[in-house]
Protein backbone atom coordinates (compact mmCIF):
# COMPACT_ATOMS: atom_id res chain seq x y z
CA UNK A 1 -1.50 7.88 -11.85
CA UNK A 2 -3.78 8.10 -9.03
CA UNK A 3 -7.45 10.06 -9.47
CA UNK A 4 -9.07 10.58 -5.69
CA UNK A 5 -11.22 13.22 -5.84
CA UNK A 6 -13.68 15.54 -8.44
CA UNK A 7 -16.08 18.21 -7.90
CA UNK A 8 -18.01 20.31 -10.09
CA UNK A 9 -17.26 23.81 -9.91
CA UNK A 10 -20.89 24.83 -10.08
CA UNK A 11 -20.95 23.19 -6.33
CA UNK A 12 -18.08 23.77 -4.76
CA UNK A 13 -15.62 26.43 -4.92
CA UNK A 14 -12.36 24.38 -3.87
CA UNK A 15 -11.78 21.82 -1.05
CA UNK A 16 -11.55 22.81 1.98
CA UNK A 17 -8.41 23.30 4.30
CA UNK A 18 -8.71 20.19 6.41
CA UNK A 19 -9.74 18.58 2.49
CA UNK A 20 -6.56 19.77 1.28
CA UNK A 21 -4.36 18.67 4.12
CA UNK A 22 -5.82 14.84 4.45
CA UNK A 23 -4.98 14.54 0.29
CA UNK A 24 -1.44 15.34 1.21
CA UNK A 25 -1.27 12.96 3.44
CA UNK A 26 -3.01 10.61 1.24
CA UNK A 27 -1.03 11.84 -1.95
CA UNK A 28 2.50 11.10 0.77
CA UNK A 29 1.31 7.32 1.50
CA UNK A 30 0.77 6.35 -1.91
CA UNK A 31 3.98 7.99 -3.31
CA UNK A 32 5.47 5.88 -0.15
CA UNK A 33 4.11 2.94 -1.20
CA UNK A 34 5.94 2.88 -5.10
CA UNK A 35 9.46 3.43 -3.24
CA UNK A 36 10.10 -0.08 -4.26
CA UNK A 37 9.63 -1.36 -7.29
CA UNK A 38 6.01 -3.46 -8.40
CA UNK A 39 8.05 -6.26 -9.40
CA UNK A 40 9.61 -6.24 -5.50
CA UNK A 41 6.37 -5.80 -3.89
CA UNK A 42 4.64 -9.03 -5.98
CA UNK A 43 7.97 -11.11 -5.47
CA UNK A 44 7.24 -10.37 -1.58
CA UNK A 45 3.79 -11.44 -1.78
CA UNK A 46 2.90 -7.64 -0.72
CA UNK A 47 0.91 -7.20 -3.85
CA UNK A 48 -0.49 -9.55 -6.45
CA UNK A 49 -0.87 -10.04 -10.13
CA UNK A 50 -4.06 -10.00 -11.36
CA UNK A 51 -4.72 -11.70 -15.04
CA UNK A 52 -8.04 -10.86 -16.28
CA UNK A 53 -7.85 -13.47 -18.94
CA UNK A 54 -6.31 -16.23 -16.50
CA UNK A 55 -8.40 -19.81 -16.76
CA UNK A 56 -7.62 -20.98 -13.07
């Protein structure tokens, strides 16, 4: 689950048109991106684990 963007209603109304149309976009690359499986991407080196408890 991806979280990109908030507003407070008391400020703005809703996003704007040009808003709206670059979160699609947005919302189409990162659906793109988890075509392949996590496991695939970090066995290509594309992504990597991070262990918050690692010693090295």
């Amino acid at each position: 689950m991806f979280f990109v963007y908030g507003l407070a209603k008391n400020e703005q109304e809703n996003i704007n048109k040009s808003d709206e149309r670059d979160f699609k976009e947005l919302a189409n690359l990162i659906l793109a991106a988890f075509e392949k499986p996590l496991g695939s991407r970090i066995e290509d080196g594309k992504y990597i684990e991070v262990m918050c408890d690692a010693k090295n």
